[in-house]
PDB file of N, CA and C in Angstrom:
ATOM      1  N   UNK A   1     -26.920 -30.130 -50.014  1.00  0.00           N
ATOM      2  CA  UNK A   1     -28.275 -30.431 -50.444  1.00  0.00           C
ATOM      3  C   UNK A   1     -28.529 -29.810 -51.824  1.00  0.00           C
ATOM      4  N   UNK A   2     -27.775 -28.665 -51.945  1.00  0.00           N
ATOM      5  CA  UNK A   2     -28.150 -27.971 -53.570  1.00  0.00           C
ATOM      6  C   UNK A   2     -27.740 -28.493 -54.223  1.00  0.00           C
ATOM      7  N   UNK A   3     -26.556 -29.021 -54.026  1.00  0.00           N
ATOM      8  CA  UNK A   3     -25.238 -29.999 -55.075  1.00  0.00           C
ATOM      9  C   UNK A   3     -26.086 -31.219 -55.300  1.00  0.00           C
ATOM     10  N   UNK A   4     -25.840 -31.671 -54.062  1.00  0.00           N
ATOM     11  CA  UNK A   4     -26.866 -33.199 -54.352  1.00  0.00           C
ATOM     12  C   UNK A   4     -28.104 -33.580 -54.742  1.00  0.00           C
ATOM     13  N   UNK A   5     -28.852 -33.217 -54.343  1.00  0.00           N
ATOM     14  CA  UNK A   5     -30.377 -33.078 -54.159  1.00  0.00           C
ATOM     15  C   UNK A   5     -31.022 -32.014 -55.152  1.00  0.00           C
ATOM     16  N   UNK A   6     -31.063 -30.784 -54.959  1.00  0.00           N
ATOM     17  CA  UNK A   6     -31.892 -30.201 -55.342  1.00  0.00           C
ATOM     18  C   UNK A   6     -31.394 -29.901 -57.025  1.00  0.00           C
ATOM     19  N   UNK A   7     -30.358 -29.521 -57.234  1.00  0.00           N
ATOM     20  CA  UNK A   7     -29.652 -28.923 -58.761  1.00  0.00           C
ATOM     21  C   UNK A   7     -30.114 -30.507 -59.211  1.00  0.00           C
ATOM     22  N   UNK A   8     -30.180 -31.852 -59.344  1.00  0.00           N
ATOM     23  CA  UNK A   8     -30.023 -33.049 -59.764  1.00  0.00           C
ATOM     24  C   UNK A   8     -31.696 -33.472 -60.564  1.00  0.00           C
ATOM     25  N   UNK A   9     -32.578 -32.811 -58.979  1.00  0.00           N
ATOM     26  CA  UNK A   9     -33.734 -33.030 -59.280  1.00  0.00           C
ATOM     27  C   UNK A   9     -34.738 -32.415 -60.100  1.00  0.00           C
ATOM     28  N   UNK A  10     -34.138 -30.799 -59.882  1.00  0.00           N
ATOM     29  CA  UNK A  10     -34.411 -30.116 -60.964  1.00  0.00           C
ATOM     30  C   UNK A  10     -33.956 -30.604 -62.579  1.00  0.00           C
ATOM     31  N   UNK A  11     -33.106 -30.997 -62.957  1.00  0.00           N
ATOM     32  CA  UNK A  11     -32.447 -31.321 -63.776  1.00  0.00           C
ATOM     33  C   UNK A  11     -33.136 -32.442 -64.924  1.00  0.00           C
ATOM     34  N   UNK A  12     -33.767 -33.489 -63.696  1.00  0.00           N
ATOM     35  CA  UNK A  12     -34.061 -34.598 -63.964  1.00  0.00           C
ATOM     36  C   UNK A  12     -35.709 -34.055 -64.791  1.00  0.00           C
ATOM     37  N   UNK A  13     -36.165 -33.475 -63.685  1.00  0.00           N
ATOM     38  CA  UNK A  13     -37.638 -32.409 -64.164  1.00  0.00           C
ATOM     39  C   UNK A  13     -37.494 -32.441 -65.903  1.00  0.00           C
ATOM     40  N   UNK A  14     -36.288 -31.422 -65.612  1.00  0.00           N
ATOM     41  CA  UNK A  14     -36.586 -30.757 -66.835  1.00  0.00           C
ATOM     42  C   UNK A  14     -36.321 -31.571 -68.034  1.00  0.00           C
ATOM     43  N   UNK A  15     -35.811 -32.722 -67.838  1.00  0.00           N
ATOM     44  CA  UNK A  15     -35.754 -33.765 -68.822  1.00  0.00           C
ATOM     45  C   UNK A  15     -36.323 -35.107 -69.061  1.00  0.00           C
ATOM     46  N   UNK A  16     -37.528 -34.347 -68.441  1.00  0.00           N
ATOM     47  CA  UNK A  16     -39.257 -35.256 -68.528  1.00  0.00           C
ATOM     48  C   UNK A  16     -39.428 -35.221 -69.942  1.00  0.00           C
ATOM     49  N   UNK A  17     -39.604 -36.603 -70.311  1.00  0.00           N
ATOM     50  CA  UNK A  17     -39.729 -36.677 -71.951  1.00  0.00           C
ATOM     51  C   UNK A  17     -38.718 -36.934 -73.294  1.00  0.00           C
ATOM     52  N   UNK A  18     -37.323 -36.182 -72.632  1.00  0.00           N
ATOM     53  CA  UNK A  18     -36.048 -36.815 -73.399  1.00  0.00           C
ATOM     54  C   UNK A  18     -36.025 -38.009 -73.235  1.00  0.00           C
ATOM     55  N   UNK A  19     -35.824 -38.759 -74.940  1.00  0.00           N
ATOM     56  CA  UNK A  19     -35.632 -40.079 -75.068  1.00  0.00           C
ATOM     57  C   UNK A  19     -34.279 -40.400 -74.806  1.00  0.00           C
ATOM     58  N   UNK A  20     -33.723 -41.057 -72.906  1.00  0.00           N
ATOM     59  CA  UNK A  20     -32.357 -41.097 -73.167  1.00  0.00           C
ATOM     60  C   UNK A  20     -32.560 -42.569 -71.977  1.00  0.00           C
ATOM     61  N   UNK A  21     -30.911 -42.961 -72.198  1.00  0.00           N
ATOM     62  CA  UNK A  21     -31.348 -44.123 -71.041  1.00  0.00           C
ATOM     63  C   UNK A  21     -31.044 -43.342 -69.549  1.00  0.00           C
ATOM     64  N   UNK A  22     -31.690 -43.800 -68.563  1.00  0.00           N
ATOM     65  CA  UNK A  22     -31.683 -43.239 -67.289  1.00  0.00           C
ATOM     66  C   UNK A  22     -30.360 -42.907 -66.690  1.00  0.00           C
ATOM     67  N   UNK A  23     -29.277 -43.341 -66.873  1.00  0.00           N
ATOM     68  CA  UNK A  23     -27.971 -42.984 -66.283  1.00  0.00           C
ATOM     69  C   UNK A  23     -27.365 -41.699 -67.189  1.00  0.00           C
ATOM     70  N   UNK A  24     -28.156 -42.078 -68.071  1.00  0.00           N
ATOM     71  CA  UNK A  24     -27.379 -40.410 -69.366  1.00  0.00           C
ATOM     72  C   UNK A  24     -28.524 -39.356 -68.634  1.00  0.00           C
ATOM     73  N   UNK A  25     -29.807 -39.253 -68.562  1.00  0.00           N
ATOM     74  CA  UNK A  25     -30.388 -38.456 -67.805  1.00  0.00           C
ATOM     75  C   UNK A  25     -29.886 -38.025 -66.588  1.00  0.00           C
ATOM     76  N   UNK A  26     -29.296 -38.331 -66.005  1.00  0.00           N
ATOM     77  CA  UNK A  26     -29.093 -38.190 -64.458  1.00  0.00           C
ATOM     78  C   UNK A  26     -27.481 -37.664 -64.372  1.00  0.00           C
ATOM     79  N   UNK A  27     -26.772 -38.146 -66.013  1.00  0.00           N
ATOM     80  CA  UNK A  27     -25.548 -37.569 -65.663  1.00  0.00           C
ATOM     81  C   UNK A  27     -25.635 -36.317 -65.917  1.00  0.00           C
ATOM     82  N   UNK A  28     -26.547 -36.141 -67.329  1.00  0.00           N
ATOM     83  CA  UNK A  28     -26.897 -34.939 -67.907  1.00  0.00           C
ATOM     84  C   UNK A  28     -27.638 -33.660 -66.678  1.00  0.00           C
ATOM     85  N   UNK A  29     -28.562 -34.421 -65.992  1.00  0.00           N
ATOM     86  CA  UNK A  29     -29.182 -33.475 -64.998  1.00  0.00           C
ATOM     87  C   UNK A  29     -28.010 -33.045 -63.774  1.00  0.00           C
ATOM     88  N   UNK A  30     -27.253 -34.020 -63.264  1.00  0.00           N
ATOM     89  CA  UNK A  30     -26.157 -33.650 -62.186  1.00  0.00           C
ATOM     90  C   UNK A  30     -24.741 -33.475 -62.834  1.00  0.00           C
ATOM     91  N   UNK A  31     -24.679 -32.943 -64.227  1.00  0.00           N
ATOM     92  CA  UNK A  31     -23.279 -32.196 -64.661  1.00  0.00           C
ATOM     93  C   UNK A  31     -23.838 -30.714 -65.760  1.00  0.00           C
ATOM     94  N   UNK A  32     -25.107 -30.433 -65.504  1.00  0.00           N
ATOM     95  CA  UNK A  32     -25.921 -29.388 -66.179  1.00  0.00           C
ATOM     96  C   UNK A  32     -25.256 -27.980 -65.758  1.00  0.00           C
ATOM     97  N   UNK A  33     -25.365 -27.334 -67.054  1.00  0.00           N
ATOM     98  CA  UNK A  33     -24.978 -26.039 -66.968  1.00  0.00           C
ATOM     99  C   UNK A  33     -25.887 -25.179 -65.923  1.00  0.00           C
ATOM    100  N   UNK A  34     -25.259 -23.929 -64.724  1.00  0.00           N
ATOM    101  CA  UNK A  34     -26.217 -23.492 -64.265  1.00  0.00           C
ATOM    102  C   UNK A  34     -25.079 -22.128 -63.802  1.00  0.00           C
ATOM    103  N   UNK A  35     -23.706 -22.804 -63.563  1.00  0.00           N
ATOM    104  CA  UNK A  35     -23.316 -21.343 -62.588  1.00  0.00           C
ATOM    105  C   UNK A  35     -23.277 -19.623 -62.950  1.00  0.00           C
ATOM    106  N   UNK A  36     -22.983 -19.766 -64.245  1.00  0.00           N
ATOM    107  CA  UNK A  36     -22.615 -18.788 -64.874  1.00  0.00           C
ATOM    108  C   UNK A  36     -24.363 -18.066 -64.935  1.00  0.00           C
ATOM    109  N   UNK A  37     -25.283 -18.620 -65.409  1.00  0.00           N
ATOM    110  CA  UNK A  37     -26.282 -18.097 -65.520  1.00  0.00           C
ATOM    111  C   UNK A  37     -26.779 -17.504 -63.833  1.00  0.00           C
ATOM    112  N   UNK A  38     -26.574 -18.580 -62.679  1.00  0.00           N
ATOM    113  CA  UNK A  38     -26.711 -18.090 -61.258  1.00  0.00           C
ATOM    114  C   UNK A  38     -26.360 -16.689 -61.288  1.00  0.00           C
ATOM    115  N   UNK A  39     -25.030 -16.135 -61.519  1.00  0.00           N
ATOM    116  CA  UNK A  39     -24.535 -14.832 -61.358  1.00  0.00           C
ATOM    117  C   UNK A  39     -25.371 -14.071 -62.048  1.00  0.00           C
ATOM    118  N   UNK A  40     -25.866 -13.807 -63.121  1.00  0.00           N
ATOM    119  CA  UNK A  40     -26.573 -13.386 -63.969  1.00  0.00           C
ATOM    120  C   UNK A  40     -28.055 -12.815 -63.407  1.00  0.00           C
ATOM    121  N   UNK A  41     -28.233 -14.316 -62.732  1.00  0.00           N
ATOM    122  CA  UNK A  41     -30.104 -13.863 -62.876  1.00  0.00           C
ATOM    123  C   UNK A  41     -30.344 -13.159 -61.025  1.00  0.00           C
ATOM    124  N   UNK A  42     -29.055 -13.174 -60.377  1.00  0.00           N
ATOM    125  CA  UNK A  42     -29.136 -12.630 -58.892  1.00  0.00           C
ATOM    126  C   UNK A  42     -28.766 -11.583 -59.648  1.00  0.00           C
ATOM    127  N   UNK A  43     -27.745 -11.161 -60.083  1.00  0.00           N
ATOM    128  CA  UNK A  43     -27.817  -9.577 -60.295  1.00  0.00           C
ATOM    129  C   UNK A  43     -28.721  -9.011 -60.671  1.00  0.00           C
ATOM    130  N   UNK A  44     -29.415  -9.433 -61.800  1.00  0.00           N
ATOM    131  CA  UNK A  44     -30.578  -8.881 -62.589  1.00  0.00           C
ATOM    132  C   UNK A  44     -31.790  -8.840 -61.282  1.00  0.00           C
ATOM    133  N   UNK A  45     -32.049  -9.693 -60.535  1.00  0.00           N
ATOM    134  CA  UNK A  45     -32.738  -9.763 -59.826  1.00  0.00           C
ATOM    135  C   UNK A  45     -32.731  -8.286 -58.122  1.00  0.00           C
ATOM    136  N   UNK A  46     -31.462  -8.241 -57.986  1.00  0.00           N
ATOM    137  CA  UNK A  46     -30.828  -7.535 -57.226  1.00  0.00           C
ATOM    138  C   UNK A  46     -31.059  -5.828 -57.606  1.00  0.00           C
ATOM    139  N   UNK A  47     -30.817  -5.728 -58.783  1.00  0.00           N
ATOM    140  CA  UNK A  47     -30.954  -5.021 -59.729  1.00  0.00           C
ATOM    141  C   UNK A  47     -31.910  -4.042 -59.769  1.00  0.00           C
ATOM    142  N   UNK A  48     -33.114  -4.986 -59.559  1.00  0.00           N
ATOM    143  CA  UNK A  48     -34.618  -4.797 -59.828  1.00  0.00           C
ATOM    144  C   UNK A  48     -35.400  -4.655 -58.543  1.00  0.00           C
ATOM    145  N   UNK A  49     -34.798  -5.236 -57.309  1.00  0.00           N
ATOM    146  CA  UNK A  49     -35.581  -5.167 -56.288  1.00  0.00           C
ATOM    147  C   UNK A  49     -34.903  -5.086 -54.640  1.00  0.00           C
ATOM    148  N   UNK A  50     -35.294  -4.627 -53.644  1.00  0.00           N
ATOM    149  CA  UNK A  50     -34.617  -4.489 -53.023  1.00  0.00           C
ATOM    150  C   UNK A  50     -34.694  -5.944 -51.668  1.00  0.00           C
ATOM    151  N   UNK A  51     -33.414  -6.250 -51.523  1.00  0.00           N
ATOM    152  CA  UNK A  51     -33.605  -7.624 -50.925  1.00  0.00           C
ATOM    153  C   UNK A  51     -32.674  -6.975 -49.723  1.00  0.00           C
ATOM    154  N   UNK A  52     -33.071  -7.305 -48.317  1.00  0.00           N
ATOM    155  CA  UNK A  52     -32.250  -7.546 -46.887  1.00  0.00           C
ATOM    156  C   UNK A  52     -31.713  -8.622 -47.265  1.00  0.00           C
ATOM    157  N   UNK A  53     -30.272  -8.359 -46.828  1.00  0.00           N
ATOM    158  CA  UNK A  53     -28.989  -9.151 -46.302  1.00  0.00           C
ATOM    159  C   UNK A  53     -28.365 -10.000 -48.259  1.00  0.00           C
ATOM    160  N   UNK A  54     -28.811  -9.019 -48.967  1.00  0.00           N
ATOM    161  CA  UNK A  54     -28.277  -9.080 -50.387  1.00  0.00           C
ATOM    162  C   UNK A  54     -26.501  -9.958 -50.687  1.00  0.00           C
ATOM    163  N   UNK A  55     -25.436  -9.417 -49.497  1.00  0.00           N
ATOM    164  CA  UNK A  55     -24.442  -9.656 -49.462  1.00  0.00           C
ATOM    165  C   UNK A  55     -24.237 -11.349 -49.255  1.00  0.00           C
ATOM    166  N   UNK A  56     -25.136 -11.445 -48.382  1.00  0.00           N
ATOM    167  CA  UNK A  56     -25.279 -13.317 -48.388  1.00  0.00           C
ATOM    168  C   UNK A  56     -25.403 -14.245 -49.244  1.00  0.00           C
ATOM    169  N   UNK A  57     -26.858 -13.692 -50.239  1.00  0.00           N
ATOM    170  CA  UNK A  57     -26.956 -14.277 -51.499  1.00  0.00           C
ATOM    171  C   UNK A  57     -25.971 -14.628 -52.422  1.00  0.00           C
ATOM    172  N   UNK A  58     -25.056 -13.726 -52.183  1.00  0.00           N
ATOM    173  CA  UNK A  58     -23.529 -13.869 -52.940  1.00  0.00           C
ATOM    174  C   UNK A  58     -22.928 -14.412 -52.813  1.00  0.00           C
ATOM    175  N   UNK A  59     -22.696 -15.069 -50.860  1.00  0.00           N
ATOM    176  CA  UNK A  59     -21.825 -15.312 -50.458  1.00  0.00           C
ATOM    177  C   UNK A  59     -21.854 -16.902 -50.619  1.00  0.00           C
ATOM    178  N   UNK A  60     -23.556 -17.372 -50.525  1.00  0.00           N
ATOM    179  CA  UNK A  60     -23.755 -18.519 -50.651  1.00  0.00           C
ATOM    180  C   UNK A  60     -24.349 -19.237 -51.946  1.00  0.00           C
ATOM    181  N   UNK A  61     -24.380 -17.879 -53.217  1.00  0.00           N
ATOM    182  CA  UNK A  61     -24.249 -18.156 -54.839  1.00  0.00           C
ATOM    183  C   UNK A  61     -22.409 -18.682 -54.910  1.00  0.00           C
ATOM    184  N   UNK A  62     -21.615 -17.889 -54.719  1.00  0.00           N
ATOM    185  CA  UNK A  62     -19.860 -18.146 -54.526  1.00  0.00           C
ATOM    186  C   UNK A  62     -20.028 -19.157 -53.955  1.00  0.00           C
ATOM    187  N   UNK A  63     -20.305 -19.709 -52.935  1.00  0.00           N
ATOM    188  CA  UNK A  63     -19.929 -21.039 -52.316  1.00  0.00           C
ATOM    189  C   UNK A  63     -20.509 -22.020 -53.168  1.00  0.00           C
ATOM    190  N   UNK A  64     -21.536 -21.945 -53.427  1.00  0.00           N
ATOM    191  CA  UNK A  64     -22.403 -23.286 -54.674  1.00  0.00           C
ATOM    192  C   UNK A  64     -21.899 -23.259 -55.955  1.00  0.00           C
ATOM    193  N   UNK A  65     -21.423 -22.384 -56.515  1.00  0.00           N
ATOM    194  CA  UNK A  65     -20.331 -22.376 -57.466  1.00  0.00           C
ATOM    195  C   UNK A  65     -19.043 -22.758 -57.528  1.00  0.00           C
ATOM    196  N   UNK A  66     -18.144 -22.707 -56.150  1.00  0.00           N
ATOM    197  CA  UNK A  66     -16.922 -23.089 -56.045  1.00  0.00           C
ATOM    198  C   UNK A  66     -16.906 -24.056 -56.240  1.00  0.00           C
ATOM    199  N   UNK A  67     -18.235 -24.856 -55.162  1.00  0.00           N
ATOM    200  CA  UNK A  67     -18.251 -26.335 -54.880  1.00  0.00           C
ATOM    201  C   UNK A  67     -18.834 -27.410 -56.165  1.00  0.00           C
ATOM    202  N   UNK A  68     -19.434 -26.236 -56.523  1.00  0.00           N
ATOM    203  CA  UNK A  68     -19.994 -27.185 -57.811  1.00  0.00           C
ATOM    204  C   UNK A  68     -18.614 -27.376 -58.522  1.00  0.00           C
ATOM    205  N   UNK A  69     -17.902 -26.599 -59.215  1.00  0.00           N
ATOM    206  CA  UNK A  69     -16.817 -26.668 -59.729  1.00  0.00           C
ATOM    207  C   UNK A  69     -15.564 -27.722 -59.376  1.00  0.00           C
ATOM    208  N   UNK A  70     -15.324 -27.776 -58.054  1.00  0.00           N
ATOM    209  CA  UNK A  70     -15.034 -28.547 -57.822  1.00  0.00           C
ATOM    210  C   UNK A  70     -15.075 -30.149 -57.503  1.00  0.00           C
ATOM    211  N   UNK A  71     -16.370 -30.287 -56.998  1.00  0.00           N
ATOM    212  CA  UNK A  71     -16.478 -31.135 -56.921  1.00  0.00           C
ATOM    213  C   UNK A  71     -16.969 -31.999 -58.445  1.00  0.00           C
ATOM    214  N   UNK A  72     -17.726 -31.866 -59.647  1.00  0.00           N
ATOM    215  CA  UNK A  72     -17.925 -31.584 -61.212  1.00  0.00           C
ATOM    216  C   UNK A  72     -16.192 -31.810 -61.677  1.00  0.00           C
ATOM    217  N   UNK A  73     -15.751 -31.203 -61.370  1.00  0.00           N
ATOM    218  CA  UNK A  73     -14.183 -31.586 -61.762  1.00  0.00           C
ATOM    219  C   UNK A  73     -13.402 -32.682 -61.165  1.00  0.00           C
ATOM    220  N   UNK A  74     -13.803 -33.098 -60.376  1.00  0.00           N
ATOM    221  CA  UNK A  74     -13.524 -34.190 -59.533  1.00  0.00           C
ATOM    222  C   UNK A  74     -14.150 -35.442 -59.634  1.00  0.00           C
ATOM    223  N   UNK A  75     -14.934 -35.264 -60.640  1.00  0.00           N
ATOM    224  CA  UNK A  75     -15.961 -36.445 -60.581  1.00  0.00           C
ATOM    225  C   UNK A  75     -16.189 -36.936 -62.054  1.00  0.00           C
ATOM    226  N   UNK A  76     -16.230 -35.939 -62.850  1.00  0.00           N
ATOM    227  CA  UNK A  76     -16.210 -35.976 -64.613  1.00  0.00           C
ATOM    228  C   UNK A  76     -15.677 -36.941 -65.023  1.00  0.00           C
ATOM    229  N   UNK A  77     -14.558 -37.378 -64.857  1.00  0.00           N
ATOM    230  CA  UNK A  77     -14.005 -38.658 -65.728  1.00  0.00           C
ATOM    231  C   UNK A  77     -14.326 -39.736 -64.841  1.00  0.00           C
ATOM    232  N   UNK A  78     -14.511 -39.907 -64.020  1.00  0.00           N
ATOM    233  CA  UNK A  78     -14.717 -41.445 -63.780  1.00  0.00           C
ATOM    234  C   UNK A  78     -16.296 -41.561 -63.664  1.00  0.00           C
ATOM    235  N   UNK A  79     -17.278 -40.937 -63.798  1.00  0.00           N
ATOM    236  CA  UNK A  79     -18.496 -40.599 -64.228  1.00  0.00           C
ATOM    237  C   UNK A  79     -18.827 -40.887 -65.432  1.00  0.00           C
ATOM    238  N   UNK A  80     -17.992 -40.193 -66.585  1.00  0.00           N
ATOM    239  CA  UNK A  80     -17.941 -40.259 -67.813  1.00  0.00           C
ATOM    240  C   UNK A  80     -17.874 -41.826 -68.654  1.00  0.00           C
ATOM    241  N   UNK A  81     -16.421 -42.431 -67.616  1.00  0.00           N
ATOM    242  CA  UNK A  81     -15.943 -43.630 -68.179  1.00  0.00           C
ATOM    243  C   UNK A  81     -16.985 -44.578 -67.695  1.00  0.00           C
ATOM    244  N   UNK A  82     -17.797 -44.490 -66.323  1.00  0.00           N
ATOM    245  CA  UNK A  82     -18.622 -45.671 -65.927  1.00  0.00           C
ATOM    246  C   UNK A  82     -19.736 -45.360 -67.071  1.00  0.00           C
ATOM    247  N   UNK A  83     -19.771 -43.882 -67.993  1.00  0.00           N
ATOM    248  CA  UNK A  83     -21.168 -44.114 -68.551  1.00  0.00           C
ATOM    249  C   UNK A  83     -20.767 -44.921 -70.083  1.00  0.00           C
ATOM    250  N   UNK A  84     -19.337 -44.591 -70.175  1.00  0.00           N
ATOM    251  CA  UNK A  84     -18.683 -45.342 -71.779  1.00  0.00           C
ATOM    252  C   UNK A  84     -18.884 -46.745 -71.732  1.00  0.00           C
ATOM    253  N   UNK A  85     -18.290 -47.336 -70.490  1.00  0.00           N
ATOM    254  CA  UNK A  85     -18.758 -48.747 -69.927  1.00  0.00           C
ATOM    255  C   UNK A  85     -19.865 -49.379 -70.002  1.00  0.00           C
ATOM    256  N   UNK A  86     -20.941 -48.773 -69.824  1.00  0.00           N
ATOM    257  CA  UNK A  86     -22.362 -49.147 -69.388  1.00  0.00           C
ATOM    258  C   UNK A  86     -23.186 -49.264 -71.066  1.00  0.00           C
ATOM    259  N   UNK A  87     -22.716 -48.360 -71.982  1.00  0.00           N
ATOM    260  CA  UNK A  87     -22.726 -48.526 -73.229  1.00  0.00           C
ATOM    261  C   UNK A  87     -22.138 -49.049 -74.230  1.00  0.00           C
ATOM    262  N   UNK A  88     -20.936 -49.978 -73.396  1.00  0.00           N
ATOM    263  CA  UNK A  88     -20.354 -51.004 -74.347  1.00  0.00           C
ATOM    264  C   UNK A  88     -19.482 -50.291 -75.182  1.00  0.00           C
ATOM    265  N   UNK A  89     -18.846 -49.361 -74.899  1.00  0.00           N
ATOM    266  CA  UNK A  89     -17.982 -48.513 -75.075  1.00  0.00           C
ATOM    267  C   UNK A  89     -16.298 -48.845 -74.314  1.00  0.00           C
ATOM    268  N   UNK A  90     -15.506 -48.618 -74.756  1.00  0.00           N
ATOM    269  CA  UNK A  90     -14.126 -48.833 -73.642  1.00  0.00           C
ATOM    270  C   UNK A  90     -13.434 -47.909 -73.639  1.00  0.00           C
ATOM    271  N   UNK A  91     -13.418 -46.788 -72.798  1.00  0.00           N
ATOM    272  CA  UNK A  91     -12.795 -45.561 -73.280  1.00  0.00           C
ATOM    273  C   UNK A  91     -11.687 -45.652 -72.868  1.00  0.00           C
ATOM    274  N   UNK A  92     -10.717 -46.712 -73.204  1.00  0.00           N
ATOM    275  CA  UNK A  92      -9.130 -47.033 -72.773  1.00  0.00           C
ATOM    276  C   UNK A  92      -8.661 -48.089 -73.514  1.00  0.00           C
ATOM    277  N   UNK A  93      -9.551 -48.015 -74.809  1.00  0.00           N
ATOM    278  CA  UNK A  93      -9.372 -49.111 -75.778  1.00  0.00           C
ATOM    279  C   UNK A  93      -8.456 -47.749 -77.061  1.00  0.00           C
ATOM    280  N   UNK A  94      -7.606 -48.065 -77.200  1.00  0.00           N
ATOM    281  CA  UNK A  94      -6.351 -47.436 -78.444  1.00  0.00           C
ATOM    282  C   UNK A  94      -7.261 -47.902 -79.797  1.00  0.00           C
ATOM    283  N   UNK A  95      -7.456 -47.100 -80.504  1.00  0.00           N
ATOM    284  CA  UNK A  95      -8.152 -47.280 -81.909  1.00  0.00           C
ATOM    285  C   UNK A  95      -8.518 -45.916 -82.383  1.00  0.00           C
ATOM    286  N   UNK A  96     -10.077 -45.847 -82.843  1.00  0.00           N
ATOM    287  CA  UNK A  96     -10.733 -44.476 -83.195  1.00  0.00           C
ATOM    288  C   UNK A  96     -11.024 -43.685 -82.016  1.00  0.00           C
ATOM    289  N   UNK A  97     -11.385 -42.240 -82.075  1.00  0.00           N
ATOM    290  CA  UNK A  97     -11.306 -41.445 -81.157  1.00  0.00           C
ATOM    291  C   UNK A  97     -12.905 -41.005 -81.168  1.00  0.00           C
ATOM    292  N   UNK A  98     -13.364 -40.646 -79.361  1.00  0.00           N
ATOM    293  CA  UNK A  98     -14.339 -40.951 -79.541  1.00  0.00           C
ATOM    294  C   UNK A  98     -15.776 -40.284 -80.465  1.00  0.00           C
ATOM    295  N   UNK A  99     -17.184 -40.706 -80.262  1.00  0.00           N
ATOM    296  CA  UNK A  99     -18.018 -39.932 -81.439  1.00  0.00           C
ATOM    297  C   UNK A  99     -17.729 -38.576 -81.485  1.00  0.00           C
ATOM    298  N   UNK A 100     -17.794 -37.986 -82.840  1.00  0.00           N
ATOM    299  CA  UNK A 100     -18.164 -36.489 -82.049  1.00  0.00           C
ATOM    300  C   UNK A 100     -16.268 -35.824 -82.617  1.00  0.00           C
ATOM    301  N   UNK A 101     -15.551 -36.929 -82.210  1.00  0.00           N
ATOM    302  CA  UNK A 101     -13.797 -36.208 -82.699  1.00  0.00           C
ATOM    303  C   UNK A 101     -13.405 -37.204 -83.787  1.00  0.00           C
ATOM    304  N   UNK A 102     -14.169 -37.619 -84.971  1.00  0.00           N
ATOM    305  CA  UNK A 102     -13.305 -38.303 -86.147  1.00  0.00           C
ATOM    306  C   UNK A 102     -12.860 -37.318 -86.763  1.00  0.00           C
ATOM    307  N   UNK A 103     -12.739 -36.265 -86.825  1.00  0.00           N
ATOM    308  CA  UNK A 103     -12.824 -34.850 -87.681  1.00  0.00           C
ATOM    309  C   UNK A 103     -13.668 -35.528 -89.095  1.00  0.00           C
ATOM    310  N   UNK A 104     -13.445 -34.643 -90.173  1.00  0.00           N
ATOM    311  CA  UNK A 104     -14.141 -34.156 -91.377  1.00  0.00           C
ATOM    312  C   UNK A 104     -14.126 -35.685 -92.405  1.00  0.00           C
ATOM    313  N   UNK A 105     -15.142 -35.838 -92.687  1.00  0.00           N
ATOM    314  CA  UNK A 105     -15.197 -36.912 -93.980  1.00  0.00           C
ATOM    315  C   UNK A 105     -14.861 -38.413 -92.705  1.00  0.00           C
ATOM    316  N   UNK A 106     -15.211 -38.592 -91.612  1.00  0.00           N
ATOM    317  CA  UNK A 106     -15.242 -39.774 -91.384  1.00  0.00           C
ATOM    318  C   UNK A 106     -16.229 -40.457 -91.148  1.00  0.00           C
ATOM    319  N   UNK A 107     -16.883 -40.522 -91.605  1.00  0.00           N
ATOM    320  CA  UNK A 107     -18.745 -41.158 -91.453  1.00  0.00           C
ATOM    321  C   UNK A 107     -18.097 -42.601 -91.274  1.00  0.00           C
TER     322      UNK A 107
END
């Protein structure tokens, strides 16, 4: 439900107002940076206050991280390519490489 549902919807929230088409929103909201900061803001939080059964929070921050990871790695390229597709893009077409890697002076 965090993977699916909730990390996605949050995501989507927060990109109330970006001018993008709806499938770039949604890839952007369900491949969004979050784990590294997770560790971060439980410690700080941990840190600061005293929480019962603290060891759990960890156990089930580690598990939403593994899984995110994995499953995010498992899903990235053929995610990626249905979004190259959908933009008239062919990311298995031999030519220029895509936006973003012409290197220097290729406008």
């Amino acid at each position: 439900v965090i993977l699916l549902v909730i990390r996605p919807l949050t995501g989507l929230i927060g990109l109330w107002g970006f001018r993008a088409a709806p499938g770039e929103k949604l890839t952007i909201a369900f491949f969004g940076i979050r784990g590294v900061g997770s560790f971060y803001y439980l410690s700080y939080g941990l840190n600061h206050m005293e929480v019962a059964g603290a060891e759990h929070l960890w156990a089930i921050l580690g598990l939403v991280v593994l899984l995110s990871v994995l499953m995010h790695g498992l899903t990235v390229t053929p995610v990626m390519r249905l979004l190259d597709r959908k933009q008239g893009r062919d990311p298995d077409a031999d030519g220029l490489p895509p936006p973003g890697l012409q290197g220097p002076g290729a406008d």
